[in-house]
N, C-alpha and C. Protein backbone atom coordinates (compact mmCIF):
# COMPACT_ATOMS: atom_id res chain seq x y z
N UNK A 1 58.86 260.20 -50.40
CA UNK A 1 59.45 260.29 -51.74
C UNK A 1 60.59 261.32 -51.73
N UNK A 2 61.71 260.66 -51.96
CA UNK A 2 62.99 261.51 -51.79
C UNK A 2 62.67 262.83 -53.21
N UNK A 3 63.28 263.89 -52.91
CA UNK A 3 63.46 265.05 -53.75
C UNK A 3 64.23 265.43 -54.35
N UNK A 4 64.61 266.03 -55.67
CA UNK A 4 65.60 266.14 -56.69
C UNK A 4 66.66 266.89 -55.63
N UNK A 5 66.47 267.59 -54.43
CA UNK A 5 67.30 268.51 -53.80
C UNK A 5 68.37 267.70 -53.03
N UNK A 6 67.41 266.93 -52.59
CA UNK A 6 68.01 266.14 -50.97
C UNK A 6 69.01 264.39 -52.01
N UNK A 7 68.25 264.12 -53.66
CA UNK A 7 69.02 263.23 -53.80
C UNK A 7 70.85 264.17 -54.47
N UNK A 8 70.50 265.40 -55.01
CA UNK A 8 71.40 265.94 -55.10
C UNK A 8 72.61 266.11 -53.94
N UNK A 9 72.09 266.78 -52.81
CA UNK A 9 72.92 267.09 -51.51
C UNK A 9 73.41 265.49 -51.18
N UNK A 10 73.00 264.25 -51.00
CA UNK A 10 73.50 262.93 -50.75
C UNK A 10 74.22 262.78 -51.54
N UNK A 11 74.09 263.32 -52.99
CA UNK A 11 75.20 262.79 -54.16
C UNK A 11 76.70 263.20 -53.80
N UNK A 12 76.35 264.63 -53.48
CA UNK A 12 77.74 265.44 -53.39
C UNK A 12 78.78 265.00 -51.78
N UNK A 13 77.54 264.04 -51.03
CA UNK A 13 78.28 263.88 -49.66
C UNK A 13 78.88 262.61 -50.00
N UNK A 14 78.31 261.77 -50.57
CA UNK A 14 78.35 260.42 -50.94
C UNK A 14 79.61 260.14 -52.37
N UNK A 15 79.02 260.80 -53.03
CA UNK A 15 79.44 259.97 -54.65
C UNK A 15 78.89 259.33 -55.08
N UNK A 16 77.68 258.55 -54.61
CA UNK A 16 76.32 257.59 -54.73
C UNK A 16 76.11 257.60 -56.00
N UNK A 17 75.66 257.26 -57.03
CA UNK A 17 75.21 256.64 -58.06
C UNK A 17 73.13 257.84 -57.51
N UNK A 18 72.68 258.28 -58.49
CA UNK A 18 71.31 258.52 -58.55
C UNK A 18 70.21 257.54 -57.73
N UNK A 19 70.21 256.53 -58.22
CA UNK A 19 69.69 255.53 -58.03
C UNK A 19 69.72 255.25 -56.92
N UNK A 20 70.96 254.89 -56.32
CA UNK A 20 71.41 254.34 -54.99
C UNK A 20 71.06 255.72 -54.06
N UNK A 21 70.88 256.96 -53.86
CA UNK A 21 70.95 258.01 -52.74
C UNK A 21 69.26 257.74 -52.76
N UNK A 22 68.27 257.77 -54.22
CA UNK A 22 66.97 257.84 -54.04
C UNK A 22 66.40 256.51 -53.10
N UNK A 23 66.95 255.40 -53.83
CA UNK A 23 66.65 254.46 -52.71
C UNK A 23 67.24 254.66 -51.19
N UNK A 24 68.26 254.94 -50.64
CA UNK A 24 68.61 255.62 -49.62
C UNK A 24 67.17 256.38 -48.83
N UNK A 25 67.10 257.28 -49.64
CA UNK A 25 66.68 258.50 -48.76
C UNK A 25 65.14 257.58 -48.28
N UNK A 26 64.77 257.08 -49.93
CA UNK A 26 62.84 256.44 -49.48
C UNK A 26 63.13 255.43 -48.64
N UNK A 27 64.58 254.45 -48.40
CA UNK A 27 64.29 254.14 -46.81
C UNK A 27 64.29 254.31 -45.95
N UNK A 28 65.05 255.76 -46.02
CA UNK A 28 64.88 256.08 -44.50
C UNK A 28 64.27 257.93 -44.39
N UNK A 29 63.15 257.41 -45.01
CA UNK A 29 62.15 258.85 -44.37
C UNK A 29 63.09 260.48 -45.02
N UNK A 30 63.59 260.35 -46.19
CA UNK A 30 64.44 261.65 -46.64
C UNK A 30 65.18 262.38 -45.13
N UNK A 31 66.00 261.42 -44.81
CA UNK A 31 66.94 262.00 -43.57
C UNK A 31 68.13 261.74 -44.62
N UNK A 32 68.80 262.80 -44.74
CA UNK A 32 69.88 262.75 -45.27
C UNK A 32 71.32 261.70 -44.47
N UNK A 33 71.00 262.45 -43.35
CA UNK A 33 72.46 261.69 -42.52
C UNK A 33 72.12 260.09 -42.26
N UNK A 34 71.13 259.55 -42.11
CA UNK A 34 70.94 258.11 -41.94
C UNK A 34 71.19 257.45 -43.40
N UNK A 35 70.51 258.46 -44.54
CA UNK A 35 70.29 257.38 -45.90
C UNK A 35 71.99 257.49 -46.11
N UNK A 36 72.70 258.43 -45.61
CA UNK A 36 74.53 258.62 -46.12
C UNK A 36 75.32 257.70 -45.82
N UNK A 37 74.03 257.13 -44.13
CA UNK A 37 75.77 256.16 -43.43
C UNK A 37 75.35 254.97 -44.12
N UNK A 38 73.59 254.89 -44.31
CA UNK A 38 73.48 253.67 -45.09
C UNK A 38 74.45 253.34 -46.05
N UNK A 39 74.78 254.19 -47.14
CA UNK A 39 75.41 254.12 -48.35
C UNK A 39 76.82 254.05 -48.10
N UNK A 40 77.03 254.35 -46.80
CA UNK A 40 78.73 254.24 -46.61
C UNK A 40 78.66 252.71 -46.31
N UNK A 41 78.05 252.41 -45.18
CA UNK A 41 77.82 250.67 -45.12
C UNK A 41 78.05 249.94 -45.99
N UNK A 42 76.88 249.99 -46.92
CA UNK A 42 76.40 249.39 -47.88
C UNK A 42 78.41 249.29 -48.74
N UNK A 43 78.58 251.02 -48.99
CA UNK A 43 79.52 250.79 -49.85
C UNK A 43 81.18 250.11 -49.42
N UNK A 44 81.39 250.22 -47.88
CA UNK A 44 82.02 249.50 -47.30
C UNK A 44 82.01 247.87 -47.55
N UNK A 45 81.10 247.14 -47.35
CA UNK A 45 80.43 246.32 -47.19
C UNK A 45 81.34 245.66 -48.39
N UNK A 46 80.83 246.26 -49.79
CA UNK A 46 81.04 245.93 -51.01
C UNK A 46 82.54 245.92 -51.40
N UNK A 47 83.22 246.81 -50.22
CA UNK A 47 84.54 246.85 -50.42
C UNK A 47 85.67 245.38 -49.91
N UNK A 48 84.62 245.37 -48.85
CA UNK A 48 84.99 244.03 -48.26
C UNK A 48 85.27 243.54 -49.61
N UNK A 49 84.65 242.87 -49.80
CA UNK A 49 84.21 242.00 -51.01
C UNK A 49 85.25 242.01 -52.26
N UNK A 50 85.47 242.88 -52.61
CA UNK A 50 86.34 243.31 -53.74
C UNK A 50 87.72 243.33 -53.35
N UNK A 51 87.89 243.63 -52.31
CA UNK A 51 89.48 243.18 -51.62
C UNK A 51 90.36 241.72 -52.14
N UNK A 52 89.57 240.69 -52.39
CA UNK A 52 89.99 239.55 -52.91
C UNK A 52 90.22 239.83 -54.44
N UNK A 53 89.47 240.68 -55.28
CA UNK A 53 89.63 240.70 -56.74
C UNK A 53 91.72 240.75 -57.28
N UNK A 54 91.66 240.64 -57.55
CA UNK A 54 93.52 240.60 -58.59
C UNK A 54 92.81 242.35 -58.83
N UNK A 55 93.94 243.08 -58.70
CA UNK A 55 94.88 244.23 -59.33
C UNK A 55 96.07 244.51 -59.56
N UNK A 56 95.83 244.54 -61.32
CA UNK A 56 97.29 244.41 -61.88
C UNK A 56 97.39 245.64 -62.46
N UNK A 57 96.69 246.60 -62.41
CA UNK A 57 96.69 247.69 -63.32
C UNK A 57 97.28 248.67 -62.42
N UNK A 58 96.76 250.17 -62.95
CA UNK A 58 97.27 251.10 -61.98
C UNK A 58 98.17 252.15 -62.40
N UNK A 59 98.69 252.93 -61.42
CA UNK A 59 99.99 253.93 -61.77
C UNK A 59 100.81 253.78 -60.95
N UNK A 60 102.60 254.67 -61.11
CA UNK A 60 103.50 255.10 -60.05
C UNK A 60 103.24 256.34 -60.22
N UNK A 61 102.63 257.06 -58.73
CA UNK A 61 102.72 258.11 -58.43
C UNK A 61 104.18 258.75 -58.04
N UNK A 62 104.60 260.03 -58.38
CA UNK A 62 105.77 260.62 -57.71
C UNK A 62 105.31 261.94 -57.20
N UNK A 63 106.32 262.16 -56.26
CA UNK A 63 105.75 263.04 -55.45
C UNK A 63 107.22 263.56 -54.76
N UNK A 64 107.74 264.83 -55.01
CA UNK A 64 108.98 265.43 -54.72
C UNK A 64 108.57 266.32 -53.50
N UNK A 65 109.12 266.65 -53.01
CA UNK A 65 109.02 268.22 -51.71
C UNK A 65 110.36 268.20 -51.05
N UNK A 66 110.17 269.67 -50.51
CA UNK A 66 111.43 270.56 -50.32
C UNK A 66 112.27 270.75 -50.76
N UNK A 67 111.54 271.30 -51.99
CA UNK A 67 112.42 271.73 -52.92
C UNK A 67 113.41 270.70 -53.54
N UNK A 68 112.90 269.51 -54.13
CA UNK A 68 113.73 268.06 -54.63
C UNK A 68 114.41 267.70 -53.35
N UNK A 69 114.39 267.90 -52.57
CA UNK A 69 115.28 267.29 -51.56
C UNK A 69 115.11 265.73 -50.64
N UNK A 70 113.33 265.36 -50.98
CA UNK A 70 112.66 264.22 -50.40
C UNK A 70 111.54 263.90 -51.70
N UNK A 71 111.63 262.23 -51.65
CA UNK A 71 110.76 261.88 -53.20
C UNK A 71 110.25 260.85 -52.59
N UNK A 72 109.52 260.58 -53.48
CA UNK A 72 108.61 259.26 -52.74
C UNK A 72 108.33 258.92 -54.43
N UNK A 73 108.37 257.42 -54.55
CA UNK A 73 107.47 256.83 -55.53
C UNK A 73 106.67 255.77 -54.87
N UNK A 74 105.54 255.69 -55.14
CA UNK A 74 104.18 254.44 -54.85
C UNK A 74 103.50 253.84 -56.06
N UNK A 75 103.64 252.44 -56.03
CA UNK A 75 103.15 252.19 -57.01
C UNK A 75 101.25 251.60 -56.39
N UNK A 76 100.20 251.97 -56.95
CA UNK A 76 98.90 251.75 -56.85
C UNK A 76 98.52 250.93 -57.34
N UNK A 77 97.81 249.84 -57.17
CA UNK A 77 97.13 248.89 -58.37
C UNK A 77 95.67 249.07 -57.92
N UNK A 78 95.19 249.13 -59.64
CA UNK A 78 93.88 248.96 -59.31
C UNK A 78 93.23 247.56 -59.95
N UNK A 79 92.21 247.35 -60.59
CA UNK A 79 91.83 246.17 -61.50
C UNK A 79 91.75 246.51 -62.73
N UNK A 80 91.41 248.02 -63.48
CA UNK A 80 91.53 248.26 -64.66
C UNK A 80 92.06 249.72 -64.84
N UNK A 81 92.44 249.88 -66.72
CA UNK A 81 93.09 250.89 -66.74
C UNK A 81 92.38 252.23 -66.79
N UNK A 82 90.94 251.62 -66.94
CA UNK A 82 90.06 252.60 -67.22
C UNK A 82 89.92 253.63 -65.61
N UNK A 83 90.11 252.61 -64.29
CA UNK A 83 90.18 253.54 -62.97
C UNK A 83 90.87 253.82 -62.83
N UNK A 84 92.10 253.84 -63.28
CA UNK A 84 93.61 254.19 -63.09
C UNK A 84 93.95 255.60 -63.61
N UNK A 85 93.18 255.81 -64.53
CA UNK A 85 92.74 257.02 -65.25
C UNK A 85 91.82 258.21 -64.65
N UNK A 86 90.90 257.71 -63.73
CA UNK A 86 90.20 258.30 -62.85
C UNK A 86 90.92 260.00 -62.08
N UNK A 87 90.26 260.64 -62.24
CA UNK A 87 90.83 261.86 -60.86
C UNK A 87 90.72 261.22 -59.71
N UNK A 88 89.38 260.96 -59.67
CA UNK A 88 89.40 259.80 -57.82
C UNK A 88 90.74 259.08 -57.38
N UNK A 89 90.85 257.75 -58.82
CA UNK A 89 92.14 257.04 -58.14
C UNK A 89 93.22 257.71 -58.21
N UNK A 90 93.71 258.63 -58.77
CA UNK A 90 95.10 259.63 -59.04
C UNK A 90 95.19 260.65 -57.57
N UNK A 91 93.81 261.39 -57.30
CA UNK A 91 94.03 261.55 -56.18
C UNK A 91 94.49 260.91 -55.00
N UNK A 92 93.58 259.68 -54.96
CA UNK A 92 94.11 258.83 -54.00
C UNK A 92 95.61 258.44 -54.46
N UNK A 93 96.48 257.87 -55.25
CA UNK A 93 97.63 257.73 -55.02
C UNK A 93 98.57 258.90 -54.43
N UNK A 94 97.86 260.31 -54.91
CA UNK A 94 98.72 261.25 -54.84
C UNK A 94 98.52 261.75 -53.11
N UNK A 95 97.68 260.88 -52.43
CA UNK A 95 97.88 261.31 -51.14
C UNK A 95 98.63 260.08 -50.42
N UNK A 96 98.44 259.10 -50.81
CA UNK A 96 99.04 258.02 -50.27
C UNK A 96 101.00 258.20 -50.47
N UNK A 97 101.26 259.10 -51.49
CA UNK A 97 102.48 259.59 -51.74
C UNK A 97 102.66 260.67 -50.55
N UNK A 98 101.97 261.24 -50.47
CA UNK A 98 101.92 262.61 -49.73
C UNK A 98 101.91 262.02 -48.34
N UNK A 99 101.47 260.68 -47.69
CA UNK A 99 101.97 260.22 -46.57
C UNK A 99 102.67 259.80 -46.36
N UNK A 100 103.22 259.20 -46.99
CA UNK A 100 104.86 258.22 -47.35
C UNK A 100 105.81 259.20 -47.14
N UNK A 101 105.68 260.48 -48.29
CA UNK A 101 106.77 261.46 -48.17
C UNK A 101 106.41 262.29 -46.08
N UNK A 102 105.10 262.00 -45.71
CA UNK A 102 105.22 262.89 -44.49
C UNK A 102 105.52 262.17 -43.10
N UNK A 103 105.61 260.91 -43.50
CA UNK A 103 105.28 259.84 -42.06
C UNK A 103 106.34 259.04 -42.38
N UNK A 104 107.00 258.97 -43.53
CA UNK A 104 107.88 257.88 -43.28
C UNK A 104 107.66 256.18 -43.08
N UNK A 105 106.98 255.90 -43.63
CA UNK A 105 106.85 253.97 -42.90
C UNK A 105 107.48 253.01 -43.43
N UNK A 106 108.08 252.14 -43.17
CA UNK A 106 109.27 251.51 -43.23
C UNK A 106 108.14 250.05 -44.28
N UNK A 107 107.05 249.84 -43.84
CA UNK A 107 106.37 248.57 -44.28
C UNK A 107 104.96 249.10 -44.83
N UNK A 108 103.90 248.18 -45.70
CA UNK A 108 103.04 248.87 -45.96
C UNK A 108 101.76 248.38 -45.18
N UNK A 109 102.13 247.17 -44.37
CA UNK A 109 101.17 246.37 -43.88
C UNK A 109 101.84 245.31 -42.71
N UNK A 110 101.24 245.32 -41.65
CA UNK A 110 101.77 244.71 -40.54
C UNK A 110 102.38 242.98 -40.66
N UNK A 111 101.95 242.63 -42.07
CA UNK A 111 102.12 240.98 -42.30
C UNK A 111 103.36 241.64 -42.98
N UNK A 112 103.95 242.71 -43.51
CA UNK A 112 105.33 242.74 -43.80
C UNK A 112 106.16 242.56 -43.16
N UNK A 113 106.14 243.38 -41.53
CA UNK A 113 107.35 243.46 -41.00
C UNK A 113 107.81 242.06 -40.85
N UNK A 114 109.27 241.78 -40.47
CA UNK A 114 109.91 240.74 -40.61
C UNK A 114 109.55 240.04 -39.10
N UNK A 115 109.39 238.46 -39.15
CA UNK A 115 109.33 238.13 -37.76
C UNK A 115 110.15 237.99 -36.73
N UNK A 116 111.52 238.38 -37.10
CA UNK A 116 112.87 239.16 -36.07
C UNK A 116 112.13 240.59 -35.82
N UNK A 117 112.23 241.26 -36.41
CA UNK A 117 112.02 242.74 -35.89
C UNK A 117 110.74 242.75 -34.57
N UNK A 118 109.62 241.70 -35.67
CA UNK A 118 108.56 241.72 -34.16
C UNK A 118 109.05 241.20 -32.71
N UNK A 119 110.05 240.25 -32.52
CA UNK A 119 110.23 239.34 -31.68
C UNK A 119 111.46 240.21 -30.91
N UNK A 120 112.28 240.85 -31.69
CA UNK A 120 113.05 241.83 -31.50
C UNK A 120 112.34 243.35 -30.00
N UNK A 121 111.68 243.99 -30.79
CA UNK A 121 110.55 244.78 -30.34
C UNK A 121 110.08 244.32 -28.94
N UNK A 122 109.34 243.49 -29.37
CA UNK A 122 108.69 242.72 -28.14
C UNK A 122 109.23 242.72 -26.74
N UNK A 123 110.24 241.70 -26.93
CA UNK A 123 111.46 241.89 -26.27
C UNK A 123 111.68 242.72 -25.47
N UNK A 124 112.06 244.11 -26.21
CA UNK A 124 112.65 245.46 -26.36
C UNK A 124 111.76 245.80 -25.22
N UNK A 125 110.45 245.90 -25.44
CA UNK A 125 109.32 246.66 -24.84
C UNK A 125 109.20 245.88 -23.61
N UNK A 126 108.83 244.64 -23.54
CA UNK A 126 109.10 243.71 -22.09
C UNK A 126 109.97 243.97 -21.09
N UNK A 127 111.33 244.15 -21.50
CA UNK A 127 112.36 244.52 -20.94
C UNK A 127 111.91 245.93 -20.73
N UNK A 128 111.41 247.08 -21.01
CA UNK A 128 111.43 248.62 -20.63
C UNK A 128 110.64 248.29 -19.53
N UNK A 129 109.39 247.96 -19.70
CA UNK A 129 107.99 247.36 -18.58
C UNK A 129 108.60 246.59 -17.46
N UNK A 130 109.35 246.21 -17.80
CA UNK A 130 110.43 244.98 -16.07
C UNK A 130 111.08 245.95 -15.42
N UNK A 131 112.18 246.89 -16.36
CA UNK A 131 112.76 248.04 -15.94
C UNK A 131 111.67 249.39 -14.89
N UNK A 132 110.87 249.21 -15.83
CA UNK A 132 109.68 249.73 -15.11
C UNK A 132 109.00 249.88 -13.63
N UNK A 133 109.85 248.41 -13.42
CA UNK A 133 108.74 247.95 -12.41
C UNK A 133 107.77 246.92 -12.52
N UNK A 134 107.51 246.99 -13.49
CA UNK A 134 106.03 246.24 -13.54
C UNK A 134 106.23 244.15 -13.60
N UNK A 135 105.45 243.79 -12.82
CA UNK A 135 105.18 242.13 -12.91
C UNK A 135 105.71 241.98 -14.47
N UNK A 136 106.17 240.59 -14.78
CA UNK A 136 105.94 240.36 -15.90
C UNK A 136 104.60 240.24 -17.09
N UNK A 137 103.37 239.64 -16.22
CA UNK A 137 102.41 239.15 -17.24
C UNK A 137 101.73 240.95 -17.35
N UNK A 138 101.97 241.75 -16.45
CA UNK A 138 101.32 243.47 -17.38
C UNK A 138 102.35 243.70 -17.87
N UNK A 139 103.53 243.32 -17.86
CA UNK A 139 104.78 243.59 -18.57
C UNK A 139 104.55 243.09 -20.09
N UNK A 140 104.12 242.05 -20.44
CA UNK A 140 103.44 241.15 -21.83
C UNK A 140 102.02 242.25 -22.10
N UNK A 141 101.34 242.47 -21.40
CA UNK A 141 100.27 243.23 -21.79
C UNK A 141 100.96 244.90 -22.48
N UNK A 142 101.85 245.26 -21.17
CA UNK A 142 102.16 246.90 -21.80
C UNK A 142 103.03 246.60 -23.49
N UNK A 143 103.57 245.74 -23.57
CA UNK A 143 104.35 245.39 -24.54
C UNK A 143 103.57 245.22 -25.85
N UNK A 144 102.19 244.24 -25.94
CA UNK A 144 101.72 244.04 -26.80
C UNK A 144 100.72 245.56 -27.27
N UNK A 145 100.85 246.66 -26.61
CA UNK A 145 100.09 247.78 -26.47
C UNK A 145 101.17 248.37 -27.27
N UNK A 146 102.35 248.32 -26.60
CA UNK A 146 103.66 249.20 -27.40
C UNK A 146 103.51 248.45 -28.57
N UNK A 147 103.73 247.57 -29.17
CA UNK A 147 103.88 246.97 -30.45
C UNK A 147 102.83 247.60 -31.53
N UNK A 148 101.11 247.53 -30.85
CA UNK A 148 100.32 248.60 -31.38
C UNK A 148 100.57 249.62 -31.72
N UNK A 149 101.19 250.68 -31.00
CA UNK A 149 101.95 251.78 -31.32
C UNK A 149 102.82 251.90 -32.35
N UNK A 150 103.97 250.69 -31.83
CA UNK A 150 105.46 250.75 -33.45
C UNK A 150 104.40 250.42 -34.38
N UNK A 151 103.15 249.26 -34.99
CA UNK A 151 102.49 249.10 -36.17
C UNK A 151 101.92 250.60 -36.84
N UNK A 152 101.68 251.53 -35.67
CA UNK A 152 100.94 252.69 -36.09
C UNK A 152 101.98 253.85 -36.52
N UNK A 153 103.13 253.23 -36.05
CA UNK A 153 104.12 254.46 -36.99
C UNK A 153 104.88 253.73 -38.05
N UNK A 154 105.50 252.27 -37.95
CA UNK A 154 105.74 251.82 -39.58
C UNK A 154 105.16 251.27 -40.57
N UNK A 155 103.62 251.05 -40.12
CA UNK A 155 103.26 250.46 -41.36
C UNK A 155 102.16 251.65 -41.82
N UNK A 156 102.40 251.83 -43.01
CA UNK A 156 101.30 252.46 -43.90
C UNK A 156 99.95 252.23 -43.82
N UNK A 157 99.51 251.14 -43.97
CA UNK A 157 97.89 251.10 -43.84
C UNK A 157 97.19 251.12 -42.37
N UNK A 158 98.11 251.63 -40.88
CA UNK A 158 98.19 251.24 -39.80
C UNK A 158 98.11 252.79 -39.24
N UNK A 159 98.72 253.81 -40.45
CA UNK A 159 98.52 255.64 -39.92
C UNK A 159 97.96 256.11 -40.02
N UNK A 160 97.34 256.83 -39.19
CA UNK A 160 96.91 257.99 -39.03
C UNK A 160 96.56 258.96 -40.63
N UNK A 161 95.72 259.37 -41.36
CA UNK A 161 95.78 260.35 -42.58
C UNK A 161 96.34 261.40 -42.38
N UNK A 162 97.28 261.79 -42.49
CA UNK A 162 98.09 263.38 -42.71
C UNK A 162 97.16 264.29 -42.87
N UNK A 163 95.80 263.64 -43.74
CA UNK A 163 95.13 265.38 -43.59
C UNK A 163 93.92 265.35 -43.15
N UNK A 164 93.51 264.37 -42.67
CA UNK A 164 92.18 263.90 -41.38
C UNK A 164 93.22 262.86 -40.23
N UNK A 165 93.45 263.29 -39.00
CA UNK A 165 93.69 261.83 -37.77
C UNK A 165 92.48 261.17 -37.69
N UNK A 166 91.60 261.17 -37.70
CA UNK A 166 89.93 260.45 -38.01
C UNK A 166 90.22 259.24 -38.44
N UNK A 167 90.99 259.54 -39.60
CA UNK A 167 90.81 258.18 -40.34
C UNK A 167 92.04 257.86 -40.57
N UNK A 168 92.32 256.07 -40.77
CA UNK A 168 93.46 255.31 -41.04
C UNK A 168 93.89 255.48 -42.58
N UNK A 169 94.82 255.04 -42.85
CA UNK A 169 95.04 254.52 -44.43
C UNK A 169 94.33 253.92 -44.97
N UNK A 170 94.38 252.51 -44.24
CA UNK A 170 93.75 251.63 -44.73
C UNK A 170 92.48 251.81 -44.86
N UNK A 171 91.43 252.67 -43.93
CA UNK A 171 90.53 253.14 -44.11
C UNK A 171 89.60 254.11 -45.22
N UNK A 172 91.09 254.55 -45.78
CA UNK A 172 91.04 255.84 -46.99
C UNK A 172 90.89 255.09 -48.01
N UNK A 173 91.57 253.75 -48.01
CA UNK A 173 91.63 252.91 -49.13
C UNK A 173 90.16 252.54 -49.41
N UNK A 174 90.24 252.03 -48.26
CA UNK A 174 88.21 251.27 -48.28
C UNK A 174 87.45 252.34 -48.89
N UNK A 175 87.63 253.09 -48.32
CA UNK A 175 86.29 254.44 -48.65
C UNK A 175 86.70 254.23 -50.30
N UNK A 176 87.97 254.51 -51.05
CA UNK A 176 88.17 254.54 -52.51
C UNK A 176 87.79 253.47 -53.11
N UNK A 177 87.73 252.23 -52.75
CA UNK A 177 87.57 251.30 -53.49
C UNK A 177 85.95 250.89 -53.26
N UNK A 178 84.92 251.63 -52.44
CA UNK A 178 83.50 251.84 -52.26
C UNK A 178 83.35 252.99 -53.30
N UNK A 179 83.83 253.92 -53.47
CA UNK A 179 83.42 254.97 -54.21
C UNK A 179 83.80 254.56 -55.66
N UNK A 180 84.92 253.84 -56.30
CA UNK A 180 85.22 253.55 -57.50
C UNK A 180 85.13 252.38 -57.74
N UNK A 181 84.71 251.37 -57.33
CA UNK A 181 84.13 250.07 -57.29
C UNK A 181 84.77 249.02 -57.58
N UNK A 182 86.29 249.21 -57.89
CA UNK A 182 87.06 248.44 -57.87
C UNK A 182 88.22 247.78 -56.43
N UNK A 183 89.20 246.89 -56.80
CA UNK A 183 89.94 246.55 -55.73
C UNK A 183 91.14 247.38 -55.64
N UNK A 184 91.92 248.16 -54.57
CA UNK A 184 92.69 248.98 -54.63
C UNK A 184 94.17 248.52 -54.12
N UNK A 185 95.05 248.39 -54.55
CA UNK A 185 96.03 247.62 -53.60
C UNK A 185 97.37 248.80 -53.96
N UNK A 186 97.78 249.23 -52.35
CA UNK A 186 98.84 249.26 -52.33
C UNK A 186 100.70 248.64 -52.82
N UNK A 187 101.42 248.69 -53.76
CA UNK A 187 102.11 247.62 -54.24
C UNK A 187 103.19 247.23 -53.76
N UNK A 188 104.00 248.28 -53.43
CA UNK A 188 105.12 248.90 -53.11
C UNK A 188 105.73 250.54 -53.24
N UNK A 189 106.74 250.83 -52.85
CA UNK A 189 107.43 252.22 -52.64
C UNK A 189 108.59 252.56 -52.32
N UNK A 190 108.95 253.45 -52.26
CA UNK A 190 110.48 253.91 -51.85
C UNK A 190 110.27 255.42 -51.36
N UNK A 191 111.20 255.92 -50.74
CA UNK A 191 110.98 256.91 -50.25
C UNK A 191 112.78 257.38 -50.37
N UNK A 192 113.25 258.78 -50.96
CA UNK A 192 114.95 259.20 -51.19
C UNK A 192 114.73 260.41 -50.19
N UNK A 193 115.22 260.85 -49.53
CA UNK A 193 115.82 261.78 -48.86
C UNK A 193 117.12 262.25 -49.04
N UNK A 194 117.53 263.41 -49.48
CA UNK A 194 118.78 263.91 -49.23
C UNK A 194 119.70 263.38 -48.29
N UNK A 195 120.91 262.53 -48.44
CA UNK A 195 121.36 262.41 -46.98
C UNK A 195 120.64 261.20 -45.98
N UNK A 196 119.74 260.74 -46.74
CA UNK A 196 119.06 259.74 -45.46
C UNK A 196 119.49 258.50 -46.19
N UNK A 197 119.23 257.46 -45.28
CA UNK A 197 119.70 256.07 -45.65
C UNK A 197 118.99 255.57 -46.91
């Protein structure tokens, strides 16, 4: 029988709902760290799921640094206005700004980039791997490895978190849309720099 202590400490690791950490814990023997990943599963799981829902709601986050000199706007959608309102989802836009303004990514999702640029790339990278030395068919292998790489520096849901490397974007997203139970969609953005293109 889980304890007012241990469903407390799961709440604060989790965000869990009462209900959901007590059932947690009584399945798995009041171990905190097993009933947690359960609930991350579980709440993953559910995220899956909700990924298909329509979000039309939401905010544009802005987000200035160095001194006005670099801006970023992102627009967030969620499914209602009532999560849009949330500290949770505001946070989350306001970091998803805060990567845009720190990483720069040209796309927000790898089905953006254009199918010149991929074929372009490709190319690009084949040809370095021949230059290289290398056979052609590890030449196609090192290439499709490099392409992994360019996805992980221009597309947004493809980086690294600015304030965990642990975790992806797209990953940050999941975790938000498990914790606030709605569908979370990235919309679009811009990014101004002083002087930059």
């Amino acid at each position: 029988m889980a304890t007012s202590e241990q469903i407390r400490i799961l709440r604060e690791q989790t965000a869990a709902g009462v209900l959901d950490c007590k059932k947690a814990l009584d399945a798995h023997n009041g171990d905190i760290e097993k009933a947690a990943a359960w609930l991350r599963e579980k709440g993953l799981a559910s995220a899956a799921k909700k990924a298909s829902r329509e979000a039309h709601d939401g905010i544009i986050e802005a987000y200035s640094h160095m001194g006005g000199r670099m801006a970023v706007l992102v627009e967030v959608n969620c499914e209602t206005d009532f999560v849009a309102r949330t500290p949770e989802f505001k946070a989350l836009a306001h970091d998803l700004a805060l990567q845009i303004a720190s990483t720069a990514p040209e796309y927000i999702k790898k089905d953006d980039v254009p199918e010149s640029v991929i074929a372009a790339k490709t190319e690009q990278y084949k040809q370095e791997a021949v230059s290289e030395g290398k056979k052609p068919d590890i030449a196609e292998r090192i290439a499709a490895g490099r392409m992994d790489k360019y996805y992980q520096e221009v597309c947004l849901l493809e980086q690294q978190f600015v304030k965990d490397d642990k975790v992806k974007v797209s990953d940050l997203i999941r975790n938000a849309v498990a914790k606030i139970g709605e569908n979370v969609v990235v919309r679009r953005f811009v990014r101004y720099e002083i002087g930059g293109q």
